[in-house]
Protein backbone atom coordinates (compact mmCIF):
# COMPACT_ATOMS: atom_id res chain seq x y z
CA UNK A 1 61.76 -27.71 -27.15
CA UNK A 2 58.29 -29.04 -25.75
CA UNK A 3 58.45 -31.74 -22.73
CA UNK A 4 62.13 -31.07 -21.69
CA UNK A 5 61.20 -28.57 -18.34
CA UNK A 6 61.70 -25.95 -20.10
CA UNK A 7 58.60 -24.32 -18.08
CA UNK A 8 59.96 -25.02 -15.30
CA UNK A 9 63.29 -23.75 -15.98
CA UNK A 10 62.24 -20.42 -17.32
CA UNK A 11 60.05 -20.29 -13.68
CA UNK A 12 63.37 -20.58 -12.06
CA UNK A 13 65.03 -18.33 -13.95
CA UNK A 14 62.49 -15.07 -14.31
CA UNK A 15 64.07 -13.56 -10.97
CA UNK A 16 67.26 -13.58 -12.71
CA UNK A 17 66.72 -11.87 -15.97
CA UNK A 18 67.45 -8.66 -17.16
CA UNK A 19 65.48 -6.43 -20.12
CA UNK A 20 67.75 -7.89 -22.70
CA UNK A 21 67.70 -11.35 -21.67
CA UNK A 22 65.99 -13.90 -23.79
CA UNK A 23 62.41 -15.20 -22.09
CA UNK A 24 59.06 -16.51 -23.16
CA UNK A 25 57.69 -13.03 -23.12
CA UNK A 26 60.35 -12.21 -25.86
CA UNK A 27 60.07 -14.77 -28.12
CA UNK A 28 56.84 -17.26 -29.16
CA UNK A 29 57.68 -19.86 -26.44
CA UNK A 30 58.99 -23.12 -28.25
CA UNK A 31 62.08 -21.89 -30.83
CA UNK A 32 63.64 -23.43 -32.76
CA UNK A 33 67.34 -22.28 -32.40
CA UNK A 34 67.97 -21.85 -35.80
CA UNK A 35 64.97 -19.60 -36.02
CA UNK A 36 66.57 -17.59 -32.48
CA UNK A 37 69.69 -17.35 -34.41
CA UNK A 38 68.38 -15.75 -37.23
CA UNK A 39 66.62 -12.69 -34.74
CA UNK A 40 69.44 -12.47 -32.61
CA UNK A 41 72.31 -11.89 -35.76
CA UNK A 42 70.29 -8.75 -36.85
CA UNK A 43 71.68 -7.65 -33.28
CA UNK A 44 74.83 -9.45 -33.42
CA UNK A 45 74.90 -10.94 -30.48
CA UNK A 46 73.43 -14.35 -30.88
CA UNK A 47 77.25 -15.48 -30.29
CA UNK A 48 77.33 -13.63 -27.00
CA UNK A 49 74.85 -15.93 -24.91
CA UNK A 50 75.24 -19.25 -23.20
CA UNK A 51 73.56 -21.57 -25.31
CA UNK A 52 72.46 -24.97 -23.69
CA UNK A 53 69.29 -27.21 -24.49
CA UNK A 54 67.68 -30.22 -21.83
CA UNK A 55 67.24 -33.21 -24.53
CA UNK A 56 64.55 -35.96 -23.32
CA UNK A 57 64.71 -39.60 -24.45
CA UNK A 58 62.63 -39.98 -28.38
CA UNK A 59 60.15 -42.08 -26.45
CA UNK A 60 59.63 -40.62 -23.35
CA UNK A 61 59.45 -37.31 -24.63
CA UNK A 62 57.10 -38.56 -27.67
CA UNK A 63 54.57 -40.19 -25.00
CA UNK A 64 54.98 -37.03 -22.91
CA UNK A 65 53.52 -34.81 -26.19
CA UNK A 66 51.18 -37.59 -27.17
CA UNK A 67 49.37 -37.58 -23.57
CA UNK A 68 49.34 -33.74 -23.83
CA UNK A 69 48.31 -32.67 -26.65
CA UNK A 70 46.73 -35.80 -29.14
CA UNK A 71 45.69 -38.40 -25.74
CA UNK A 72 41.76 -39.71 -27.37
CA UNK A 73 44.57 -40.86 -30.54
CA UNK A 74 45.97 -44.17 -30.14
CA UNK A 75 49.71 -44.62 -29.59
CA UNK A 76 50.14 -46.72 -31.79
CA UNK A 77 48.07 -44.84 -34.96
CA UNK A 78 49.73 -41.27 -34.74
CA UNK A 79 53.20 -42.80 -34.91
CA UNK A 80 51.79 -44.05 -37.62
CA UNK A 81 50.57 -41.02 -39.15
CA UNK A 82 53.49 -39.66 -38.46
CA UNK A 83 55.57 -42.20 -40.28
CA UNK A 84 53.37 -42.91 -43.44
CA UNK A 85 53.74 -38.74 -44.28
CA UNK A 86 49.77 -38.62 -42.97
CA UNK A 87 50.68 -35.83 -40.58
CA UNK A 88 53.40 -33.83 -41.47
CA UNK A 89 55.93 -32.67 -38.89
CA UNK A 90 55.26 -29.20 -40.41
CA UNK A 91 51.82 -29.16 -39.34
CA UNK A 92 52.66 -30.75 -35.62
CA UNK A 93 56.13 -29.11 -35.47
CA UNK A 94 56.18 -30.38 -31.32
CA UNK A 95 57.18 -33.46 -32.53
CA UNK A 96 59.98 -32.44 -34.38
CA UNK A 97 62.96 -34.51 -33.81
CA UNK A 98 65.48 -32.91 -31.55
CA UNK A 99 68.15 -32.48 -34.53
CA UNK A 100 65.32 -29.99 -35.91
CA UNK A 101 65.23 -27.47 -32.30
CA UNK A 102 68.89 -27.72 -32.00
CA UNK A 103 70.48 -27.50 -35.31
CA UNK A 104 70.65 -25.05 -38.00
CA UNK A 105 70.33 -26.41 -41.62
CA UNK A 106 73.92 -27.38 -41.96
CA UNK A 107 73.45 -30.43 -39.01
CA UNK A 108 75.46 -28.21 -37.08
CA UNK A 109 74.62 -27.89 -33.29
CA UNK A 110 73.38 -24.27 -32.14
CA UNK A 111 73.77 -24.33 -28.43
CA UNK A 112 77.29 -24.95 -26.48
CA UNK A 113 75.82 -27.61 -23.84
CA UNK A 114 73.59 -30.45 -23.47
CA UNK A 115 72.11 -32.15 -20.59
CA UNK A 116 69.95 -34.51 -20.17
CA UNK A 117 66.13 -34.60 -18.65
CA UNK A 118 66.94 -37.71 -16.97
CA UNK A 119 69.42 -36.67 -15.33
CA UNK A 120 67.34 -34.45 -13.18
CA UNK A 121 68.37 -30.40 -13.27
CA UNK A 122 70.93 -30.32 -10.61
CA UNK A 123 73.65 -30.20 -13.39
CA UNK A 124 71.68 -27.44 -15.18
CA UNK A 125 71.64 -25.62 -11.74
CA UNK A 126 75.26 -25.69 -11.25
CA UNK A 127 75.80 -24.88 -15.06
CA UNK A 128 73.68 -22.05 -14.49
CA UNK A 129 75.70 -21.37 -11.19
CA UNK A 130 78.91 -21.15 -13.42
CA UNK A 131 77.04 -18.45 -15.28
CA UNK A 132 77.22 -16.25 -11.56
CA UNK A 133 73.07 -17.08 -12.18
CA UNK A 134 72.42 -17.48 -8.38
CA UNK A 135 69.87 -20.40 -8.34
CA UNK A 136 69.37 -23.78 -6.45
CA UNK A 137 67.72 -26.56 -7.01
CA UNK A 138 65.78 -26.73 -4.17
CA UNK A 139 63.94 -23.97 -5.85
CA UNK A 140 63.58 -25.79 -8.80
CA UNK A 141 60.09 -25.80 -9.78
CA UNK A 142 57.89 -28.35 -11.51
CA UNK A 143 55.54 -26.74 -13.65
CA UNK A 144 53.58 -28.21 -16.92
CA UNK A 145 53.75 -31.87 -15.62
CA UNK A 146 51.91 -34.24 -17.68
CA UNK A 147 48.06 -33.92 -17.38
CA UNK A 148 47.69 -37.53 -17.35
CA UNK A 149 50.79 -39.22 -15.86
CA UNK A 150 51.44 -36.33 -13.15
CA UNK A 151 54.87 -36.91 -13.04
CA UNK A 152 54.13 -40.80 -12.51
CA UNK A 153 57.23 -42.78 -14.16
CA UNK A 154 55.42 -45.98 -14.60
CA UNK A 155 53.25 -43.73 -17.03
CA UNK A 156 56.35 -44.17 -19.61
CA UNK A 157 56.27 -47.92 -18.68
CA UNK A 158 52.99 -48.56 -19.34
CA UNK A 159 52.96 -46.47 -22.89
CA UNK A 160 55.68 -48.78 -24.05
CA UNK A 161 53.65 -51.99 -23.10
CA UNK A 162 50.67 -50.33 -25.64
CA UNK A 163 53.38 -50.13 -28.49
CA UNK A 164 53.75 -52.82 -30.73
CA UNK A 165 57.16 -53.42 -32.16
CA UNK A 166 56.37 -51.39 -35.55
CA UNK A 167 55.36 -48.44 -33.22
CA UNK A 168 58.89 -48.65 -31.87
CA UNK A 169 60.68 -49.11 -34.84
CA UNK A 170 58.83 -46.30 -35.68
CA UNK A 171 59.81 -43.51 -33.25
CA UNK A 172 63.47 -45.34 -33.60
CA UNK A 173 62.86 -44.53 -37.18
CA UNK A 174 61.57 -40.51 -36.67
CA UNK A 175 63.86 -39.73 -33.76
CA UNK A 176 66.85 -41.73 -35.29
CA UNK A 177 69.76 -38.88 -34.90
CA UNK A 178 68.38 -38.15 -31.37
CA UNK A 179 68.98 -42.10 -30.79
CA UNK A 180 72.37 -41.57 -31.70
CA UNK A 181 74.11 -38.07 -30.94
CA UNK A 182 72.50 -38.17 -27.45
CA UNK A 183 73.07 -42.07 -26.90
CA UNK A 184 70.25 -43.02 -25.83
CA UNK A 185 68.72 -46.65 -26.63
């Protein structure tokens, strides 16, 4: 899903694939996994892979797609639009909640592990590792950073300062099941 290194993580892993391993070149990059479950069961081997996902906290990651893709639009106003049914999710499907990249229609999750994006990578490494995929994370790269926070954590701080408290109930509001199956707060 968009703003959770998954860039970066396909960078890592391109050494490592073989012709019928799943990569951007593939598949449109940005899946849903529902929709990669429905092309891989014509093959019947969607069951066969290692599913996992990087999840991003609702806010952080919503600031991360605001700033790259809708920055001259207020905050503030396209949570907004978002929430008043103004812009519809179909139409800006990266801000899809993470329920809707992860899940197929039943609620059910469609990968086998989850980690988290603040956590850093090194337990996606080792997962990976597990997997006999021989990466580490000092070759991690980081690719597709933010065009205007560059990585820069206060970035987050400062986009939360611009919010009022309807913009967060807001985003609570959209990303609610993320909130809560992930535990974030």
């Amino acid at each position: 899903m968009p703003r959770t290194g998954g860039t970066s993580l396909t960078e890592l892993l391109k050494p490592h694939l073989g012709p019928g391993d799943v990569s951007d070149e593939l598949l449109e990059k940005h899946q849903s996994m529902e929709i990669m479950q429905i092309g891989f069961r014509r093959n019947g081997v969607f069951h066969d892979y290692a599913k996992f996902a990087v999840v991003r906290h609702p806010f952080e990651r919503f600031a991360s797609l605001h700033q790259g893709y809708v920055p001259k639009c207020d905050i503030n106003d396209m949570v907004y639009q978002l929430v008043s049914g103004k812009i519809n999710f179909k139409t800006y499907d990266f801000y899809w909640p993470i329920q809707r990249w992860l899940c197929g229609p039943d609620g059910k999750l469609l990968v086998d592990v989850i980690f988290k994006f603040e956590d850093g990578f090194k337990e996606v490494v080792h997962f990976l590792n597990t997997l006999k995929i021989p990466v580490k994370f000092e070759d991690f790269p980081h690719v597709n950073k933010g065009t205007v926070n560059n990585g820069d954590r206060e970035y987050y701080e400062k986009q939360r300062e611009l919010c009022t408290d309807e913009t967060i109930r807001g985003i609570q509001s959209l990303y609610a099941w993320d909130y809560e199956a992930f535990g974030y707060k």
